[in-house]
C-alpha atoms as a PDB file:
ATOM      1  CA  UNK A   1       9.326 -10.913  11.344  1.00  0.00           C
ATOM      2  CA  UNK A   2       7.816 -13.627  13.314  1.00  0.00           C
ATOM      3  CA  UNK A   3       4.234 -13.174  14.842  1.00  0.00           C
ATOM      4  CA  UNK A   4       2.629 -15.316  17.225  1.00  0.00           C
ATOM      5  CA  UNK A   5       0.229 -17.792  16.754  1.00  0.00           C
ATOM      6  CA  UNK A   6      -2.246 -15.272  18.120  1.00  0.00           C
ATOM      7  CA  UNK A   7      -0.758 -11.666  16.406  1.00  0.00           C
ATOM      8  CA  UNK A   8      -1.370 -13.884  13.950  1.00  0.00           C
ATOM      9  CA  UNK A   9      -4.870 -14.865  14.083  1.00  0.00           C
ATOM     10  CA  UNK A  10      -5.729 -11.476  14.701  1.00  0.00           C
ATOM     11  CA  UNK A  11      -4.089 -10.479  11.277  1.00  0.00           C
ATOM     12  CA  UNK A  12      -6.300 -12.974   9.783  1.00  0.00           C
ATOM     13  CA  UNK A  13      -9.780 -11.288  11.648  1.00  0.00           C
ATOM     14  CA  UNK A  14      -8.718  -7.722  10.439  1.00  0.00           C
ATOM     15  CA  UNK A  15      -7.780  -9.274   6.636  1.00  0.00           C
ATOM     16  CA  UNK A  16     -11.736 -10.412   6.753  1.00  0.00           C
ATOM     17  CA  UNK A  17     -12.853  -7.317   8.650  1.00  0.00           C
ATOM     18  CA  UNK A  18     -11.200  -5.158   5.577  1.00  0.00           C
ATOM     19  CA  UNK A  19     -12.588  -7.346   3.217  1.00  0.00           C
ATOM     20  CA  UNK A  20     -15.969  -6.822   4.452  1.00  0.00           C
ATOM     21  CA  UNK A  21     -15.724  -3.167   4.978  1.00  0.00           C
ATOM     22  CA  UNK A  22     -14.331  -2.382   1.710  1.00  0.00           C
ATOM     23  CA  UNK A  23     -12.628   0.359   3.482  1.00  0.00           C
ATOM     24  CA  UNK A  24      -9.114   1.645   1.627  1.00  0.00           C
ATOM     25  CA  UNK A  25      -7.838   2.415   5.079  1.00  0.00           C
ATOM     26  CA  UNK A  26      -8.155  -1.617   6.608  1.00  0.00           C
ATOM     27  CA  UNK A  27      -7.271  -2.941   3.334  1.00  0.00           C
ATOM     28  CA  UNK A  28      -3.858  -1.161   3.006  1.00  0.00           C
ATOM     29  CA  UNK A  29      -2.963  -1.421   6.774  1.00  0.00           C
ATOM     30  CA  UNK A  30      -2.889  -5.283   6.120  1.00  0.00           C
ATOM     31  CA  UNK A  31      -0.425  -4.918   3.935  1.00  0.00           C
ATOM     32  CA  UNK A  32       3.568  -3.275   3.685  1.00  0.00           C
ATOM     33  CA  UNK A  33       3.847  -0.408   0.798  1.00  0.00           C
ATOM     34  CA  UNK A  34       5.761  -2.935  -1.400  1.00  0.00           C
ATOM     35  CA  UNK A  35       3.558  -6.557  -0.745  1.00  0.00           C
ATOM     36  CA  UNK A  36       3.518  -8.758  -3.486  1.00  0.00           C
ATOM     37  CA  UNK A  37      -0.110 -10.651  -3.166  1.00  0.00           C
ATOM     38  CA  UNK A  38       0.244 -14.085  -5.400  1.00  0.00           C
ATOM     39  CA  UNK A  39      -3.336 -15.133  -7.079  1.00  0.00           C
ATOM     40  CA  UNK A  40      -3.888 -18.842  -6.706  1.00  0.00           C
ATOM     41  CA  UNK A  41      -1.714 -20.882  -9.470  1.00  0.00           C
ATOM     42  CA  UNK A  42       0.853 -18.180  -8.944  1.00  0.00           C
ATOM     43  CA  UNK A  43      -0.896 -16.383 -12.451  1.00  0.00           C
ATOM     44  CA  UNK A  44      -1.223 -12.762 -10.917  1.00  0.00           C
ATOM     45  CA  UNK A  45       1.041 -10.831  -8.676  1.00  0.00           C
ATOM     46  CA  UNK A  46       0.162  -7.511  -6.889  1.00  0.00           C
ATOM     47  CA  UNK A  47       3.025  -5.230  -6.075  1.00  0.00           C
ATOM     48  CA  UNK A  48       2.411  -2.208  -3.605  1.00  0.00           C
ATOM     49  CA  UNK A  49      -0.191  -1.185  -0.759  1.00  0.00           C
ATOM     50  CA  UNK A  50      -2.409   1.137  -3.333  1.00  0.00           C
ATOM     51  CA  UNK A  51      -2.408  -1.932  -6.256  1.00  0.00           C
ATOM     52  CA  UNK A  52      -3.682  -4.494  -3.708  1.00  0.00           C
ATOM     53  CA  UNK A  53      -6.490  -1.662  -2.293  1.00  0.00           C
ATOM     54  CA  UNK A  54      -7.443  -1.388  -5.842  1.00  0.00           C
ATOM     55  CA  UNK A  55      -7.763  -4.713  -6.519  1.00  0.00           C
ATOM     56  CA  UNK A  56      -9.605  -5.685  -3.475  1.00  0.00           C
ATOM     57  CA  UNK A  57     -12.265  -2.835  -4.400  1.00  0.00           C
ATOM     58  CA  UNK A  58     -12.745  -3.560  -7.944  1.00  0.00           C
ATOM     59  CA  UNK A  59     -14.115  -6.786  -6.795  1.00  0.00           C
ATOM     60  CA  UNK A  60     -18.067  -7.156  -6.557  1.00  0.00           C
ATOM     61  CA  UNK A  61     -17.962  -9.194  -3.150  1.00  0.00           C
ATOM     62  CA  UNK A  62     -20.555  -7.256  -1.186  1.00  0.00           C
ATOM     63  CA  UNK A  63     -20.219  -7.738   2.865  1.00  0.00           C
ATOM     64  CA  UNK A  64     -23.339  -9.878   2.698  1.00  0.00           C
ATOM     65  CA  UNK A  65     -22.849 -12.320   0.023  1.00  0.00           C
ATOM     66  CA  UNK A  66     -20.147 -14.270   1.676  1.00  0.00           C
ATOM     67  CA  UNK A  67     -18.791 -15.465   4.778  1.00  0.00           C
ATOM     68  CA  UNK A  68     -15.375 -16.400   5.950  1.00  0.00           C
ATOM     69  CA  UNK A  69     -13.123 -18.489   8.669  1.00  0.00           C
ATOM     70  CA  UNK A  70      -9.265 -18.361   8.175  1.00  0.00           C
ATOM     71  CA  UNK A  71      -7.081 -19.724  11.247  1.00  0.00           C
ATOM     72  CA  UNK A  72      -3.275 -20.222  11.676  1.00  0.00           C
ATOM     73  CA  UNK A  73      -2.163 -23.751  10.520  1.00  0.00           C
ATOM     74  CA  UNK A  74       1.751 -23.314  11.110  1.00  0.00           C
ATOM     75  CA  UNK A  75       4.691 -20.557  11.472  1.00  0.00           C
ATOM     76  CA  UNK A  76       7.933 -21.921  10.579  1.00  0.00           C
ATOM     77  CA  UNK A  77      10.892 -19.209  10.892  1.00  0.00           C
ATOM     78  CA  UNK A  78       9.261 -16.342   8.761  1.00  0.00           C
ATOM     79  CA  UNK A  79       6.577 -17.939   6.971  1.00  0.00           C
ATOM     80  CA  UNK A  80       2.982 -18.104   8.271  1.00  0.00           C
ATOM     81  CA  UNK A  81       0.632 -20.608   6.491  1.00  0.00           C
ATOM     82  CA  UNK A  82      -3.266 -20.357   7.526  1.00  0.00           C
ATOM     83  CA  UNK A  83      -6.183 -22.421   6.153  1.00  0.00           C
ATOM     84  CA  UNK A  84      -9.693 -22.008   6.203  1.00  0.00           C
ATOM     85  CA  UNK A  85     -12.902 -21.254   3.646  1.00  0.00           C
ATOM     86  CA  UNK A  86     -14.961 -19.235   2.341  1.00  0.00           C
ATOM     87  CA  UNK A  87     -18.404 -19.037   1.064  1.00  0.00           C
ATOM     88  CA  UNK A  88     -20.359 -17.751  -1.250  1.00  0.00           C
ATOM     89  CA  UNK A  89     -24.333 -17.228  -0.990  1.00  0.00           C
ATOM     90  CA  UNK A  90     -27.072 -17.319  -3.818  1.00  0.00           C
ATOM     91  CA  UNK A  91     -30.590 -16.192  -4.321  1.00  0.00           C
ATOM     92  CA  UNK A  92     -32.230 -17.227  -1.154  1.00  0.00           C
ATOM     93  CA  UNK A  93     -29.169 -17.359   1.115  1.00  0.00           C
ATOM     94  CA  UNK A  94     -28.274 -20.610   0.252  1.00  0.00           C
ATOM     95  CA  UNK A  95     -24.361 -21.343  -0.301  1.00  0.00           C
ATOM     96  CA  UNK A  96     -23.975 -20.839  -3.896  1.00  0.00           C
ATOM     97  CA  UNK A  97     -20.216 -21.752  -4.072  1.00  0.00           C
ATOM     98  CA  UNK A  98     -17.709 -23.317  -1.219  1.00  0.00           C
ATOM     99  CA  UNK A  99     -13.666 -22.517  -1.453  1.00  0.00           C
ATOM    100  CA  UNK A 100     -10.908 -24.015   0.887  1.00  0.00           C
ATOM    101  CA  UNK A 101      -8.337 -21.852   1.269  1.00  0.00           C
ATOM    102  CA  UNK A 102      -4.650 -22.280   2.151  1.00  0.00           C
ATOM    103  CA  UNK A 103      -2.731 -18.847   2.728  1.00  0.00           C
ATOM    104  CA  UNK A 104       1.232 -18.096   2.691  1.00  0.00           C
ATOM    105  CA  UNK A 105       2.390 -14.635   4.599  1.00  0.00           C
ATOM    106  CA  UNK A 106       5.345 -13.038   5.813  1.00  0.00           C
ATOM    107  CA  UNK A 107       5.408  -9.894   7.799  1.00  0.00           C
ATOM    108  CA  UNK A 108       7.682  -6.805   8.494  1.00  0.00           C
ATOM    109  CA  UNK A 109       8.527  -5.299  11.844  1.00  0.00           C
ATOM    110  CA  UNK A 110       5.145  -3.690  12.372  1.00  0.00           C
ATOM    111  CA  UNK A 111       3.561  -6.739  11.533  1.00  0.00           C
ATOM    112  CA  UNK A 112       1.909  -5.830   7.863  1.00  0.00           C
ATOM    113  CA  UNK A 113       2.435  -8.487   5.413  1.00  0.00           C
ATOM    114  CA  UNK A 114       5.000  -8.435   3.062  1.00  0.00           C
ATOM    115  CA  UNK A 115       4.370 -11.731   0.742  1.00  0.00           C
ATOM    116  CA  UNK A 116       1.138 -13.180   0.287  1.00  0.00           C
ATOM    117  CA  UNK A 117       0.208 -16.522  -1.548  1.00  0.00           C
ATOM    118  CA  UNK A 118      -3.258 -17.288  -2.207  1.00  0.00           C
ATOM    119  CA  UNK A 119      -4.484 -20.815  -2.981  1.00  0.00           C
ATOM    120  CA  UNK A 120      -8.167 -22.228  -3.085  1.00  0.00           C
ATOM    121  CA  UNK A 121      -9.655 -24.979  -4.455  1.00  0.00           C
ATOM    122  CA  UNK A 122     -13.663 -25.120  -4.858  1.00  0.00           C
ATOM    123  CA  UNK A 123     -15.329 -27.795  -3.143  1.00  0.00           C
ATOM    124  CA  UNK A 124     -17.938 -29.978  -5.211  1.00  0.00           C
ATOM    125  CA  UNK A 125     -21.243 -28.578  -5.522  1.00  0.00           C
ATOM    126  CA  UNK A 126     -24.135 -30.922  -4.505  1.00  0.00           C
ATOM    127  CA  UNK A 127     -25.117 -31.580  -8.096  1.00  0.00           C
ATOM    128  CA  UNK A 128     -21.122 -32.882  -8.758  1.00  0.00           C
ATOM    129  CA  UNK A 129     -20.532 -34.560  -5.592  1.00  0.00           C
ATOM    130  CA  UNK A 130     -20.923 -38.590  -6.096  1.00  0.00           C
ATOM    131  CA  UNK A 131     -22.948 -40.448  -3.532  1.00  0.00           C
END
């Protein structure tokens, strides 16, 4: 299925609104009963609603430690790519870690993802960053 640009970017609010609520409900309404959700490097693949839920809770991310943008970047025929980042806070608040993501989906007729491809690549810190 094709969503618009905006079904779309609404997708991509309720993937970070699940991800921040930790709720089993959000997180598997993102996603079709038989999803396959690609890891970055193409490593790990989820298969199936309940594995991804799973997955998603067994990680530590608690709502406040991060923060996250993800927009649409293109739709061509099926495939919906999105970019954006996400950060990760230390002791203090301050930004302990900084990922740019890239994101590959495509949907099914009532517009729950049925591929996902992860990719991120972490952005220098200030110590490895050359002047």
């Amino acid at each position: 299925m094709h969503l618009t640009r905006d079904e779309f970017a609404a997708w991509l609010s309720r993937y970070i609104e699940a991800w921040r609520s930790r709720d089993p409900d959000a997180i598997g309404n993102l996603f079709s009963s038989d999803c396959s959700y690609t890891y970055p490097g193409g490593d790990t693949t989820v298969v199936g609603r309940e594995a991804i839920v799973e997955v998603w809770l067994g990680e530590d991310d608690e709502s406040d430690s991060w923060e996250a943008a993800y927009e649409p970047l293109a739709i061509e025929g099926e495939v919906h790519v999105a970019i954006g980042w996400t950060r990760y806070f230390g002791d203090g608040g301050a930004v302990r870690d900084e990922y740019s993501n890239v994101f590959s989906c495509r949907f099914d007729d009532a517009g729950q993802c049925t591929v996902f491809s992860e990719w991120w690549m972490r952005a220098p810190s200030p110590v490895d960053r050359l002047d």
